[in-house]
Structure formats: C-alpha cells, structure tokens
N, C-alpha and C. Protein backbone atom coordinates (compact mmCIF):
# COMPACT_ATOMS: atom_id res chain seq x y z
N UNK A 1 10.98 82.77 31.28
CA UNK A 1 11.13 81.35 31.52
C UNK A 1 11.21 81.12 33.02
N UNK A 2 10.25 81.17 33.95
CA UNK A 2 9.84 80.99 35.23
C UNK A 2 8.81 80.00 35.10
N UNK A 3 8.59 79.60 36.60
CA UNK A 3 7.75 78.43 37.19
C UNK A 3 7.68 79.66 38.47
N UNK A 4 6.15 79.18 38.83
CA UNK A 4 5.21 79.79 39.89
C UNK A 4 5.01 79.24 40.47
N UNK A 5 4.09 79.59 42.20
CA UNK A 5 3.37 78.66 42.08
C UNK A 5 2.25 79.43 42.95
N UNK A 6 1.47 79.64 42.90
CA UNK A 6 0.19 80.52 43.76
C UNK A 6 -0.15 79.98 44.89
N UNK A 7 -0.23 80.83 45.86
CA UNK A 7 -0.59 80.72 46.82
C UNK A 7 -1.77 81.21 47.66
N UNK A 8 -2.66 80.79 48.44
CA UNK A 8 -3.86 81.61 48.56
C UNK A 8 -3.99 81.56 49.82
N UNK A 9 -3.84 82.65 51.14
CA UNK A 9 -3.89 82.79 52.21
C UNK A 9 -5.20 83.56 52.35
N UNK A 10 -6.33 83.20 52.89
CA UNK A 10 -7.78 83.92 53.08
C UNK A 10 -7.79 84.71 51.84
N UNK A 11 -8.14 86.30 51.95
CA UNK A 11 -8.18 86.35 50.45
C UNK A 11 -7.43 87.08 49.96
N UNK A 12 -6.28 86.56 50.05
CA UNK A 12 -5.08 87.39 48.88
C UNK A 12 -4.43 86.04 48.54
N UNK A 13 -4.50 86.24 47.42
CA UNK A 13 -3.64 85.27 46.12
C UNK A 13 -1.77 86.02 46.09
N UNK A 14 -1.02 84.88 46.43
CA UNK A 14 0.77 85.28 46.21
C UNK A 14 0.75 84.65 44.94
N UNK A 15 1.54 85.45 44.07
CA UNK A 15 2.19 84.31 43.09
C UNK A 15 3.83 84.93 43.30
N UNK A 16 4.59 83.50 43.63
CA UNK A 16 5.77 83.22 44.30
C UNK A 16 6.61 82.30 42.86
N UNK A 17 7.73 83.26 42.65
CA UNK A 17 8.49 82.50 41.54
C UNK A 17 9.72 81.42 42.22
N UNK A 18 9.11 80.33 42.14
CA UNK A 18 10.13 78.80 42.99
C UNK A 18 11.30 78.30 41.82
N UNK A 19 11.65 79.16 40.53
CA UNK A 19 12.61 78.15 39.31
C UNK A 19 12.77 79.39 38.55
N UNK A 20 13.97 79.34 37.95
CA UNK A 20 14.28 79.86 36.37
C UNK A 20 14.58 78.84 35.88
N UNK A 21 14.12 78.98 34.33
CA UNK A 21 14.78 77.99 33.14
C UNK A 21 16.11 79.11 32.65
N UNK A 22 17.52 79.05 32.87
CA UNK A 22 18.08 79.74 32.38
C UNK A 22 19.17 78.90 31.17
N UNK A 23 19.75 79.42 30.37
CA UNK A 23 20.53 78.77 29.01
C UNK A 23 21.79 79.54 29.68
N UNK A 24 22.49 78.81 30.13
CA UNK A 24 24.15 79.18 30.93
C UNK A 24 25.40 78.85 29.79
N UNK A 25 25.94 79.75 29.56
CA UNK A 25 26.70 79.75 28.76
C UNK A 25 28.60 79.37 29.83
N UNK A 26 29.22 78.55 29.51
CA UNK A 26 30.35 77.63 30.19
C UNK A 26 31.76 78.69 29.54
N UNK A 27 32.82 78.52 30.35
CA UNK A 27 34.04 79.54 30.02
C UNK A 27 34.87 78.06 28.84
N UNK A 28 35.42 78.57 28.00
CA UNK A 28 35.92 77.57 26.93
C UNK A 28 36.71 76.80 27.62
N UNK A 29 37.04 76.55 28.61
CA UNK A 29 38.05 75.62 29.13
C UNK A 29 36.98 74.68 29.82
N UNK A 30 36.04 74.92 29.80
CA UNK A 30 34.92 73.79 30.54
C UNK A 30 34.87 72.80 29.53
N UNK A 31 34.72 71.85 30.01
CA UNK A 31 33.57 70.34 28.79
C UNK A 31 32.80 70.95 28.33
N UNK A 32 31.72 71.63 28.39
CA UNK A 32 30.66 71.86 27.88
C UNK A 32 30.60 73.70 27.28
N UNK A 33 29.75 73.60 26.17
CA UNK A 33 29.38 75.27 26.43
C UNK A 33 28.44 75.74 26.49
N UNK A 34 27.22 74.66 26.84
CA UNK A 34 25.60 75.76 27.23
C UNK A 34 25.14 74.46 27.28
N UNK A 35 24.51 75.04 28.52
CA UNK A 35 23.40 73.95 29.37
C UNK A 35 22.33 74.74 29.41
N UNK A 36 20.89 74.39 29.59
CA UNK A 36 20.17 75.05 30.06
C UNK A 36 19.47 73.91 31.20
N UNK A 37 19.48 74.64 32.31
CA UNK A 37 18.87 74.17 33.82
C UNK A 37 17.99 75.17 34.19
N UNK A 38 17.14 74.05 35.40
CA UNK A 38 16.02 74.63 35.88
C UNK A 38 17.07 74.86 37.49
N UNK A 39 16.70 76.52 37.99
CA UNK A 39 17.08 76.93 38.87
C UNK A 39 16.72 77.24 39.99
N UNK A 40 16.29 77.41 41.36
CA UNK A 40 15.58 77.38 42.12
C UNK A 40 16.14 78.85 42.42
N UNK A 41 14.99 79.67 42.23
CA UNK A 41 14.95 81.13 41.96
C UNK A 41 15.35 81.89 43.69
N UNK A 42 14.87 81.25 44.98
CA UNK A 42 15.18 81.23 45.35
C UNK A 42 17.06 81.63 46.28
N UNK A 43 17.51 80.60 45.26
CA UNK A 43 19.19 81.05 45.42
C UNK A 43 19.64 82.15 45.02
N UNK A 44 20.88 82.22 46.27
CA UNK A 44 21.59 83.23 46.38
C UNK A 44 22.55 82.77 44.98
N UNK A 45 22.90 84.38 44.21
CA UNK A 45 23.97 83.64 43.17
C UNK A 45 25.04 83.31 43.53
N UNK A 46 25.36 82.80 44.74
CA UNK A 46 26.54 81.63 45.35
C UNK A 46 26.05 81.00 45.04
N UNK A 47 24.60 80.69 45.80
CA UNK A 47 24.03 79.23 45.83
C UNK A 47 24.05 78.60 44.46
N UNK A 48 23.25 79.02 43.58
CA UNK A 48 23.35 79.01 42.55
C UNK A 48 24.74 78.74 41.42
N UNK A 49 25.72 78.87 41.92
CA UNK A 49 26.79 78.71 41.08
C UNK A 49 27.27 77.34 41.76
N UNK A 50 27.38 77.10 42.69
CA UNK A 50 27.80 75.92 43.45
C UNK A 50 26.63 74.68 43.05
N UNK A 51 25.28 74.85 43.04
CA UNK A 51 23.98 73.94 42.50
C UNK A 51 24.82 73.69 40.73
N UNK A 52 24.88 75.07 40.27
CA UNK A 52 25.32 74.73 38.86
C UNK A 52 26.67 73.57 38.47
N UNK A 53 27.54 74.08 39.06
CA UNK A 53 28.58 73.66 39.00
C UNK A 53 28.33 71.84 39.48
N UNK A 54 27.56 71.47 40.69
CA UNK A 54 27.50 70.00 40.83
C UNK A 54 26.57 69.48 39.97
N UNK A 55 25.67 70.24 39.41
CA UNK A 55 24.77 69.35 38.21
C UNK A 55 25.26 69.41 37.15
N UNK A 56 26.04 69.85 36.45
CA UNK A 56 27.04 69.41 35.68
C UNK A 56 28.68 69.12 35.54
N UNK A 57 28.61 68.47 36.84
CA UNK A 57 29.86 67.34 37.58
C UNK A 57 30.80 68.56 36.92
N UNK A 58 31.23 70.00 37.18
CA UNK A 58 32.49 71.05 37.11
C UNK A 58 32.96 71.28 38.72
N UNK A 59 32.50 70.95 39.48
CA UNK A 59 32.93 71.68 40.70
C UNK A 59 34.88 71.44 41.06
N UNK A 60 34.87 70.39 40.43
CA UNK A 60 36.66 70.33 40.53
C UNK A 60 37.33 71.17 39.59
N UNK A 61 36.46 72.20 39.32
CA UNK A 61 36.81 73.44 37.92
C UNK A 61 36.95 74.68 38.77
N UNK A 62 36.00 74.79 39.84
CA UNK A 62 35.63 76.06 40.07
C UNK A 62 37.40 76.56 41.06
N UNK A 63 37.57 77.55 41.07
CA UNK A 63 37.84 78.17 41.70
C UNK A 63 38.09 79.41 42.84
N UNK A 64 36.76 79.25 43.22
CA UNK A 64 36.51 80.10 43.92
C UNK A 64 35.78 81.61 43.73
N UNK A 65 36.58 82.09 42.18
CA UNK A 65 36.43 83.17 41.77
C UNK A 65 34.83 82.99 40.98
N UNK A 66 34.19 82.40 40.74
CA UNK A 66 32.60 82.19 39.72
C UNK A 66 31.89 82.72 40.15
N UNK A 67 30.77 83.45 39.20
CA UNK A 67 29.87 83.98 39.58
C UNK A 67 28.89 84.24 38.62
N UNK A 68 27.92 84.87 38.29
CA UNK A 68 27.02 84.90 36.76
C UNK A 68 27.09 86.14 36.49
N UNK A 69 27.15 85.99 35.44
CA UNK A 69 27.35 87.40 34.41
C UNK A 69 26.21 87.73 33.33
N UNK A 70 25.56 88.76 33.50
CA UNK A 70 24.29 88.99 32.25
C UNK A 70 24.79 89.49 31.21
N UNK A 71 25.52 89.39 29.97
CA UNK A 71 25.94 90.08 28.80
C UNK A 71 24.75 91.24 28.27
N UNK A 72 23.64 90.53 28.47
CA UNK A 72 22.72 91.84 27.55
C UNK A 72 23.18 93.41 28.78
N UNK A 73 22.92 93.36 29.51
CA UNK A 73 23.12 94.09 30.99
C UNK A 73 24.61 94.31 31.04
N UNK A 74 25.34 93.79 30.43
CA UNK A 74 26.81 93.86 30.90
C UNK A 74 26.82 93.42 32.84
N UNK A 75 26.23 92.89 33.08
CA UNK A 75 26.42 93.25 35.12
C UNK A 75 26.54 92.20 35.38
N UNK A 76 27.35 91.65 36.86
CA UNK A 76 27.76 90.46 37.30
C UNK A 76 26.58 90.45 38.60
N UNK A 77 25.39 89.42 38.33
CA UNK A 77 24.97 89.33 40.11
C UNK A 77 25.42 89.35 40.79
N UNK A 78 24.53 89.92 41.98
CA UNK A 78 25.40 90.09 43.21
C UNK A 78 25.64 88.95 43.83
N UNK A 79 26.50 88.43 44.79
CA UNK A 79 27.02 87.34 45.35
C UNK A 79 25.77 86.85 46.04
N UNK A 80 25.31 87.53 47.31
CA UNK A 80 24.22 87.49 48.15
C UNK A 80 22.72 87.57 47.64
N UNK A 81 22.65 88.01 46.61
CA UNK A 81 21.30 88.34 46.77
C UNK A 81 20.71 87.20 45.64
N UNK A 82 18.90 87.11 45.73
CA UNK A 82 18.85 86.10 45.87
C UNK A 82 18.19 86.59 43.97
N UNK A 83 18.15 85.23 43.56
CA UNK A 83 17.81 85.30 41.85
C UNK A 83 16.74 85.63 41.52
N UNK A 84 15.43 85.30 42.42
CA UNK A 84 14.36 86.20 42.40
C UNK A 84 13.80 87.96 42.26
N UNK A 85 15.25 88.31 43.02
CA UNK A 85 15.10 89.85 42.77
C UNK A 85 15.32 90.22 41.39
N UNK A 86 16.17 89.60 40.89
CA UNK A 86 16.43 90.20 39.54
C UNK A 86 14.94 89.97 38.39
N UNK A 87 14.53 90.47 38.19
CA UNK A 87 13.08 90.66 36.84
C UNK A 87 13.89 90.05 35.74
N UNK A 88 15.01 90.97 35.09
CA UNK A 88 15.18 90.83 34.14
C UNK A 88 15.33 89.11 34.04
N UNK A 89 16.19 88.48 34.73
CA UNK A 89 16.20 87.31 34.22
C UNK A 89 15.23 86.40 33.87
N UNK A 90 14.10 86.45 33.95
CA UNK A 90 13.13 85.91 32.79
C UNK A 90 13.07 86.04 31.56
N UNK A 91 13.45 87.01 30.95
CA UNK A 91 14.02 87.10 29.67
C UNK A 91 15.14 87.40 28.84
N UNK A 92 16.32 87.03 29.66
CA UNK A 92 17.27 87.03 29.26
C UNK A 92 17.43 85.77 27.96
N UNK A 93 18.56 85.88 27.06
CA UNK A 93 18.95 84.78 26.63
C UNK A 93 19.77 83.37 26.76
N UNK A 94 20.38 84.43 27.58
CA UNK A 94 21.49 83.71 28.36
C UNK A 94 22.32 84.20 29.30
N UNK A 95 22.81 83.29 30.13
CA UNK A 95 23.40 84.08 31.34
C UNK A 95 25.48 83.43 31.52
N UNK A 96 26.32 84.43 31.69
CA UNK A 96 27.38 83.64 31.48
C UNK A 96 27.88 83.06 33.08
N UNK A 97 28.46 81.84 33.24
CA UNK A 97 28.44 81.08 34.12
C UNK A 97 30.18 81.33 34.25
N UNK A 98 31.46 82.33 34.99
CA UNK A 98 32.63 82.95 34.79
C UNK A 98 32.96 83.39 35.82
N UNK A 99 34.70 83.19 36.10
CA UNK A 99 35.44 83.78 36.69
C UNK A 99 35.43 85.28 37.01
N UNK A 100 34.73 85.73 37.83
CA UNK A 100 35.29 87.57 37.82
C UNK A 100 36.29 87.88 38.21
N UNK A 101 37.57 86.96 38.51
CA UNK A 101 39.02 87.47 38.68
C UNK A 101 39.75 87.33 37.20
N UNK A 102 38.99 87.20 36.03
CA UNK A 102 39.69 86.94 35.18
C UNK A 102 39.50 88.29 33.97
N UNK A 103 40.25 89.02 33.35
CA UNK A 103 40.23 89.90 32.17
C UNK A 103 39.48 89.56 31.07
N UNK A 104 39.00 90.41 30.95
CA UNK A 104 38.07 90.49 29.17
C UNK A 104 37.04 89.59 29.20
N UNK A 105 36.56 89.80 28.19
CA UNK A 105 35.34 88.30 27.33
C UNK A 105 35.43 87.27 28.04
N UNK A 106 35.03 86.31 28.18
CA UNK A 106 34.32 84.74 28.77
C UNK A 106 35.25 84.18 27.31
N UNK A 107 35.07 84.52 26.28
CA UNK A 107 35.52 83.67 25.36
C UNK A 107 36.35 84.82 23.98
N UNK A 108 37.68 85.26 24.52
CA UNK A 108 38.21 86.29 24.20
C UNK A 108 38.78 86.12 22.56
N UNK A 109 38.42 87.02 21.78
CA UNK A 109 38.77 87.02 20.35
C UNK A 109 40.25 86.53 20.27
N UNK A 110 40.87 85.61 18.59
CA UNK A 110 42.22 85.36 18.60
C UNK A 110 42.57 86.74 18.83
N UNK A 111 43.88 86.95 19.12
CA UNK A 111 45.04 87.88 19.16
C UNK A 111 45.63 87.66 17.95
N UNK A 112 45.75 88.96 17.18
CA UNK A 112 46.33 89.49 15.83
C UNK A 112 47.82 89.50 16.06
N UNK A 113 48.96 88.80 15.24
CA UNK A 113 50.16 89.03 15.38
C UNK A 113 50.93 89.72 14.15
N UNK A 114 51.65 89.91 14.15
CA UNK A 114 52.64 90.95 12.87
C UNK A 114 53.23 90.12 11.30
N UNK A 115 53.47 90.92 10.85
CA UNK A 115 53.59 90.37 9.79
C UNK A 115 55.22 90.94 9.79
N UNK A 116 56.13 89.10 9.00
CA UNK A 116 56.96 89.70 9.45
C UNK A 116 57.89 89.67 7.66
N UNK A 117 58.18 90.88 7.63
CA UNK A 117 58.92 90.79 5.82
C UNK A 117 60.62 90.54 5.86
C-alpha cells in the first residue's frame, strides 16, 4: 500500500515512494482504535508520529514516549530513520501507534485473580 511517483532524468527512470497507506492501530486509552492514513514515506518515525498524532487531534495524549511498533516483526522503528527504508511496511497489516516506556502488549490481556473459598 504505497504511492510512487516516477521520475525520468535523461535516461534513467527513478521510481521514488512519496506515501504509505498504513492501518495504525491506537493504545486503548485513545478515542479511537484504528485509523488508516496516508503517510508521507518520506518521514522520520518522529516525524511521523507527531503528523499522526495532529491528524487525529491526540497530540494533547502524547507523551513524549511514542513511537511505531510492527507486531508481525515484533520491532519498534527507529526514531531517525526515515519510513521509506523500511520494505516491509508495504505489506504490513498494521502498524501499532505506542508508548515504548510502557510494559507488555499495546492492549494487555485481563489479569486473572484467585478464587477465594
């Protein structure tokens, strides 16, 4: 789920990826829990989390700690680098939009308590 756009300098043809369509999955304390936006592939995944966060009016959510997380991959992008490097994300399903100062799951199973006789 990319957008291109070709480029033709004398005779070599670029094809240059300018967007992801990605399906962002939100931490349960957000309003929402999956958006899918068009991304300017371009961005750094800062950039990118800060773009995310103001197009769907969260930025008075963030805390500093956000960043994207690939579940199929288990791996958190890197801060700096830019969304284009990554391949895989064209076919991902979804990407999680999360705190990395925070423990466990994005959306952590109930907790089992005792039974009491």
């Amino acid at each position: 789920s990319e957008t291109t756009q070709i480029y033709k300098n004398n005779h070599n043809t670029h094809l240059v990826m300018t967007a992801l369509v990605l399906r962002i999955k939100f931490p349960v304390t957000y309003p929402l829990i999956y958006k899918t936006l068009r991304v300017d592939a371009n961005y750094t995944t800062t950039e990118a989390v800060k773009f995310i966060a103001e197009t769907v009016n969260v930025s008075p959510l963030l805390t500093g700690g956000e960043g994207l997380f690939v579940p199929e991959e288990k791996r958190w992008l890197d801060d700096n680098t830019a969304l284009s490097e990554y391949d895989s994300l064209q076919d991902v399903e979804v990407i999680e939009f999360r705190n990395r100062n925070e423990d466990g799951p994005p959306n952590p199973p109930p907790k089992k308590c005792c039974i009491i006789l």
